[in-house]
Protein backbone atom coordinates (compact mmCIF):
# COMPACT_ATOMS: atom_id res chain seq x y z
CA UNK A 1 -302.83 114.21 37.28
CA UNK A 2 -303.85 113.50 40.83
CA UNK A 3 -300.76 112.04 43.79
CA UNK A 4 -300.39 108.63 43.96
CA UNK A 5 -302.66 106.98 46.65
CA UNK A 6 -303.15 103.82 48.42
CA UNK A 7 -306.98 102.16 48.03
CA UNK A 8 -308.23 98.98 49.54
CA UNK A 9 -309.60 95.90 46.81
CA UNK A 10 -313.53 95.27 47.20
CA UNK A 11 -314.05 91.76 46.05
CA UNK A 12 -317.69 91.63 43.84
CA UNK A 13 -318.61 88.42 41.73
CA UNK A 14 -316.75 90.36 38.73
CA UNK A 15 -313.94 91.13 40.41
CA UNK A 16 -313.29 87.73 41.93
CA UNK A 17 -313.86 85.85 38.35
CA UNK A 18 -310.50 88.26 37.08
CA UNK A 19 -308.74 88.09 40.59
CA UNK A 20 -309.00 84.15 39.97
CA UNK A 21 -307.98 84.58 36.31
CA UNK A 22 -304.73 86.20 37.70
CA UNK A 23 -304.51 83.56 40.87
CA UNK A 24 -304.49 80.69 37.81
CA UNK A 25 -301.82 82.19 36.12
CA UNK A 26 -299.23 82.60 38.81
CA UNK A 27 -300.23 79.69 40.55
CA UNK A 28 -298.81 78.03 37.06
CA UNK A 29 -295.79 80.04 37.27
CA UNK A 30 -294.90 79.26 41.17
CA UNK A 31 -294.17 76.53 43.72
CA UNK A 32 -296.87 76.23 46.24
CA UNK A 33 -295.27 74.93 50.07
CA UNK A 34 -298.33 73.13 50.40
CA UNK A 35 -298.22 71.51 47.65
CA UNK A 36 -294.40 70.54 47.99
CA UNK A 37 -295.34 69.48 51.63
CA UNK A 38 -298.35 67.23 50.32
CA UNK A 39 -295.47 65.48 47.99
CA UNK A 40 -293.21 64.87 50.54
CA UNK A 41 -295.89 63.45 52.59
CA UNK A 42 -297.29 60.96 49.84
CA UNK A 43 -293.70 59.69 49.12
CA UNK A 44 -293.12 59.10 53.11
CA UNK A 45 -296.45 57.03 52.48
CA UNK A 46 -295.60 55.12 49.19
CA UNK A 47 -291.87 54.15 50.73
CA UNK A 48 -293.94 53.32 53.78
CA UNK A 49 -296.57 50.85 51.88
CA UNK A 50 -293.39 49.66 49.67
CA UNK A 51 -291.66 48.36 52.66
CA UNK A 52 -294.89 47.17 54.45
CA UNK A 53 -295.78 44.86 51.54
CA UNK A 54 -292.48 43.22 51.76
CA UNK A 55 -293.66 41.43 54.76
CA UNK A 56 -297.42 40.36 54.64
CA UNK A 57 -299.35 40.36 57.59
CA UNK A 58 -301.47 37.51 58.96
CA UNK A 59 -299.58 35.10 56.49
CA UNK A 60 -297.66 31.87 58.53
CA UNK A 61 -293.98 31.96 58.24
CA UNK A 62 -291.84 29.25 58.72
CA UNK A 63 -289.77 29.29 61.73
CA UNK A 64 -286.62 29.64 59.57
CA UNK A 65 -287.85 32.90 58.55
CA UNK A 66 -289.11 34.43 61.44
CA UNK A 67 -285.77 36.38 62.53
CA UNK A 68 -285.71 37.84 58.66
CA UNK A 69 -288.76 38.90 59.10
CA UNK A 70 -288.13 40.97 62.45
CA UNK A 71 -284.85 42.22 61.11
CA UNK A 72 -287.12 43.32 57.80
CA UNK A 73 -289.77 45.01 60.30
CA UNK A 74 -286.86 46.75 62.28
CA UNK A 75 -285.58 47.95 59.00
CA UNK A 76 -289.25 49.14 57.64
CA UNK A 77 -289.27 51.61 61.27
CA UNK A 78 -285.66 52.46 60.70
CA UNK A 79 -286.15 54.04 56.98
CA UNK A 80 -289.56 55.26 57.73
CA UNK A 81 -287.93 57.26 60.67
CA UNK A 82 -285.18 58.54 58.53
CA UNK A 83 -287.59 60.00 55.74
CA UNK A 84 -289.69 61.18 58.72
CA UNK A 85 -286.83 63.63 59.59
CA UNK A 86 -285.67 64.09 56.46
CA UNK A 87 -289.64 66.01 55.50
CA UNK A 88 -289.27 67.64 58.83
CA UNK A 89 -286.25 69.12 57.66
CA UNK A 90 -287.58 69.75 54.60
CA UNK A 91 -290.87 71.44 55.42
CA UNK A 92 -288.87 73.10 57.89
CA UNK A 93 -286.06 74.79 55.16
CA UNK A 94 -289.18 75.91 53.38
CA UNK A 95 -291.08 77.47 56.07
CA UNK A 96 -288.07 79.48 57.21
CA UNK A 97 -287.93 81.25 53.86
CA UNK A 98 -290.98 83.35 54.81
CA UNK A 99 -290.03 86.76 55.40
CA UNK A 100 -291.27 89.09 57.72
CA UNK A 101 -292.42 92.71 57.07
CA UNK A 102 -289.57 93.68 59.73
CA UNK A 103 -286.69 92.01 57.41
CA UNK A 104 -288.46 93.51 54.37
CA UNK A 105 -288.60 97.58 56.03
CA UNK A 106 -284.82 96.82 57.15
CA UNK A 107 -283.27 95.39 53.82
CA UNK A 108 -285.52 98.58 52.27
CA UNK A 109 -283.84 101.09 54.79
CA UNK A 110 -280.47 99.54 53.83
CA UNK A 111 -280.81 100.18 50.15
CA UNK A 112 -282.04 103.48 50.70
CA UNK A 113 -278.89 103.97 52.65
CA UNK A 114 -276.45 102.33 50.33
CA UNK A 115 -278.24 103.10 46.62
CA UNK A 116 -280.16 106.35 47.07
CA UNK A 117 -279.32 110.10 47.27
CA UNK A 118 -280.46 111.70 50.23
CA UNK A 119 -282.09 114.62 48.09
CA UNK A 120 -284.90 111.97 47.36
CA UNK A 121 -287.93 111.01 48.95
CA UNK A 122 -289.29 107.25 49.77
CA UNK A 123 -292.29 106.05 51.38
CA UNK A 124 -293.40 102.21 52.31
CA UNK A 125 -296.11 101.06 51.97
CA UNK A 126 -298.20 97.46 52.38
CA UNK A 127 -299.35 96.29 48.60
CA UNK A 128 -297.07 93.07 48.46
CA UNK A 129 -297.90 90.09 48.96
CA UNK A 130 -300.56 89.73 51.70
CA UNK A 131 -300.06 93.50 52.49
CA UNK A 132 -296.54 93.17 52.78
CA UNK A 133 -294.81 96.73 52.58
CA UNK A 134 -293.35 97.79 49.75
CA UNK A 135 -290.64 100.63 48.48
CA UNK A 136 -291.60 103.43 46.79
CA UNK A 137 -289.27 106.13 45.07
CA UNK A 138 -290.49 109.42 44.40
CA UNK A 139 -289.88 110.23 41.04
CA UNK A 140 -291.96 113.21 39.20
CA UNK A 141 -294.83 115.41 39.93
CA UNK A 142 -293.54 116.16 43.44
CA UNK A 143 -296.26 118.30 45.82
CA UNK A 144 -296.45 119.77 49.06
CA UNK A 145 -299.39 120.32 51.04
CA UNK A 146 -300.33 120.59 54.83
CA UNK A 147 -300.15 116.34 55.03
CA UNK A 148 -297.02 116.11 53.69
CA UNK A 149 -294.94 115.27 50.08
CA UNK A 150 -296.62 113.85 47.40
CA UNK A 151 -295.70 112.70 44.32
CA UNK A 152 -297.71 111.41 40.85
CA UNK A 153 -295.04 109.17 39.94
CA UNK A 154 -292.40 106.74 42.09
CA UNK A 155 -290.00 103.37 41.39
CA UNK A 156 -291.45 100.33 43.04
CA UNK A 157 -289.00 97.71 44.79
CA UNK A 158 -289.68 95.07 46.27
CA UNK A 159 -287.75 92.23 48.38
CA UNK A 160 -287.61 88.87 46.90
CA UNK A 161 -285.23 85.98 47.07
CA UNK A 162 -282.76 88.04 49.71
CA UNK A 163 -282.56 91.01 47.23
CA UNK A 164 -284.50 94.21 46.61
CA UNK A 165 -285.66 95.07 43.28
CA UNK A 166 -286.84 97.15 41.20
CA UNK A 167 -290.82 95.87 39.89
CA UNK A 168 -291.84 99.10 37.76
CA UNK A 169 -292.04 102.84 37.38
CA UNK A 170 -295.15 104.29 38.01
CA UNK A 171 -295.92 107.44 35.75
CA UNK A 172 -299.75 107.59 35.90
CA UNK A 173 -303.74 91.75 49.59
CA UNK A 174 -305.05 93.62 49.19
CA UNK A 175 -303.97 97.27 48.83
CA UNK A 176 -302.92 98.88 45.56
CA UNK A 177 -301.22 102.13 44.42
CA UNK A 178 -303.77 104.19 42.20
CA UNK A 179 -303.51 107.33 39.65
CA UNK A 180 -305.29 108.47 36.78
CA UNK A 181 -307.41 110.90 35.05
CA UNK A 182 -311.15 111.19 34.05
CA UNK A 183 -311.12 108.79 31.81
CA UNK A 184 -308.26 106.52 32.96
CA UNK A 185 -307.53 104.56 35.89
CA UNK A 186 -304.03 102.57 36.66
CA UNK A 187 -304.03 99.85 39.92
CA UNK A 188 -300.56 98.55 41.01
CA UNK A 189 -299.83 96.08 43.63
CA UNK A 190 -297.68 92.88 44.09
CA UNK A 191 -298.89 89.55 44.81
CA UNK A 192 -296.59 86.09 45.55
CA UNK A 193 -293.44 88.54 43.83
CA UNK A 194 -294.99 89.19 40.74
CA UNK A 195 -295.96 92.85 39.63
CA UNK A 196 -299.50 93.51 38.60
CA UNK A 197 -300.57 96.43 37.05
CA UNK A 198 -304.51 96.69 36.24
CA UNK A 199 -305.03 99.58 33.53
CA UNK A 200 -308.29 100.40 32.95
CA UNK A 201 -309.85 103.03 30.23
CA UNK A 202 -313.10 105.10 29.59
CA UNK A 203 -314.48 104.77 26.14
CA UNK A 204 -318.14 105.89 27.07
CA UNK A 205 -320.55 104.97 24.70
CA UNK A 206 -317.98 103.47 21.84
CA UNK A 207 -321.13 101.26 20.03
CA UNK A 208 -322.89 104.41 19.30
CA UNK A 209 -320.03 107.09 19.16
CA UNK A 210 -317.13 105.19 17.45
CA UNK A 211 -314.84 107.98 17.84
CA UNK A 212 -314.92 107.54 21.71
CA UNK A 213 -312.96 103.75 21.02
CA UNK A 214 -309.66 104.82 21.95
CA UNK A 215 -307.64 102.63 24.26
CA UNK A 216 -308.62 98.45 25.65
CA UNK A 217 -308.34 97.64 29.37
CA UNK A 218 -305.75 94.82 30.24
CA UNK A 219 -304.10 93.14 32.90
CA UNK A 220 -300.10 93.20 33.34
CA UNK A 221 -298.47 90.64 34.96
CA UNK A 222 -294.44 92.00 35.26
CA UNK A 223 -295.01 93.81 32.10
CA UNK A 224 -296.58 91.09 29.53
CA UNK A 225 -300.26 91.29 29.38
CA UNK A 226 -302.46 88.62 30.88
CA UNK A 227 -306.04 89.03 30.28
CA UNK A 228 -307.97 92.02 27.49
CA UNK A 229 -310.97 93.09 29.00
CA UNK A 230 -311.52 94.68 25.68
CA UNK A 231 -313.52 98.43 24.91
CA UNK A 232 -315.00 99.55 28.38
CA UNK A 233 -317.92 101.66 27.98
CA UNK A 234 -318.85 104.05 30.72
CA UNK A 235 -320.95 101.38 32.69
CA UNK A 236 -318.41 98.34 32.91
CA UNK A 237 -315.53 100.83 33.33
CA UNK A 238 -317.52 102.34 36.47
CA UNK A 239 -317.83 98.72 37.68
CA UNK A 240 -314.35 97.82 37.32
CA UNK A 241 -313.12 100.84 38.96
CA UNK A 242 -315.25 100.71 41.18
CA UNK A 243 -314.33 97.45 42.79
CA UNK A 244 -311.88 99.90 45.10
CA UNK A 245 -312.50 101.62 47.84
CA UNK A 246 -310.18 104.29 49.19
CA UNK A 247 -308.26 104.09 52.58
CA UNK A 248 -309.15 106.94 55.11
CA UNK A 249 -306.11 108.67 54.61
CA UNK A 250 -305.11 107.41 50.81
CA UNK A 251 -302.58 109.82 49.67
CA UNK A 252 -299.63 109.09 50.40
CA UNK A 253 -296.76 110.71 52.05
CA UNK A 254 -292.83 110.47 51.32
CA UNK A 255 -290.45 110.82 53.65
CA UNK A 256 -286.77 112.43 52.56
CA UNK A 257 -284.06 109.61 52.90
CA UNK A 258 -281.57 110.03 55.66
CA UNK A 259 -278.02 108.45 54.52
């Protein structure tokens, strides 16, 4: 079994039908800020329209009524002010939870500090979300050559909600981690927090040569299987793999942890 390397997504017509598959199914599992900013806006409106038709425009109103009516009007601008600020705040707390790739590499360097031995090896890399780096623990298959230390298998961690942890072990935005054999290809990367792991499988010319119908391609999303691509003969499984391309210098390198 080859190192682990780093390889670059090539969106075809294929490839973006199962990327949007995928982009379905978390976007069902998620809160979107947009979206939560497009509610906060429509209730500003409704309270806004609620209040407005409380006082009719163009209508005559008796001169008994006419001071309610500015005190109601100086109320309407008073409340819609106050929700105003309120969404500000709001879009404002949500916003701020973005993290940068600086807080990410720092809470990474801290658990390497606190959590792991300084016998082992780590590299960071950018498959998270939007190329976002991500921790990687050497694990088995360790290599050195004139480029460095290599391994075929690491830990992945990632840092979500404050915390980093652990996504996966991997024994075989967007960039993914890759490995495999002839016949078998594994893709790993993390989108919006949620592990995907993309395992695809050879089984030549199955119709014809039953024998060769050994394994089904699928799609993990944090371990439970989202989409069966079914048998892959040798054409579609050249297709699928072959919607990556790999980065100039793909293998890559670990670095041994300093405490």
């Amino acid at each position: 079994m080859a190192s682990i390397k780093i390889i670059l997504e090539r969106m075809s017509k294929m490839r973006k039908t199962e990327r949007n598959f995928t982009n379905k199914v978390l976007e069902s599992k998620r809160g979107d800020v947009q979206a939560v900013k497009s509610k906060i806006k429509s209730s500003v409106m409704a309270i806004a329209f609620l209040f407005a038709a409380t006082i009719p425009i163009g209508l005559s109103v008796p001169a008994g009524n006419v001071q309610a009516a500015a005190a109601q009007q100086k109320q309407v601008k008073k409340v819609n002010q106050k929700v105003k600020t309120n969404t500000s705040k709001a879009i404002q707390t949500i916003e701020s939870r973005k993290v940068t790739s600086s807080t990410m590499i720092k809470a990474y360097k801290k658990y390497l500090r606190k959590n792991v031995s300084n016998k082992k090896y780590y590299a960071i890399v950018n498959i998270g979300d939007n190329n976002a780096p991500v921790l990687l623990r050497g694990t088995q298959g360790a290599g050195n050559d004139k480029t460095g230390r290599h391994y075929t298998g690491c830990q992945i961690y990632y840092y979500k909600n404050g915390k980093v942890v652990k996504m996966d072990t991997f024994k075989d935005g967007q960039n993914y981690l890759t490995n495999g054999g002839s016949d078998f290809s594994i893709r790993i990367c993390v989108k919006n927090g949620n592990l995907y792991r993309y395992q695809y499988y050879n089984n030549h010319n199955w119709k014809k040569n039953p024998e060769n119908k050994w394994a089904t391609s699928i799609v993990k999303m944090n371990g439970r299987i989202i989409k069966n691509m079914g048998y892959l003969d040798g054409t579609m499984y050249r297709k699928h793999t072959g919607y990556y391309t790999y980065l100039k210098n793909p293998e890559i390198s670990f670095t041994k942890n300093v405490k």
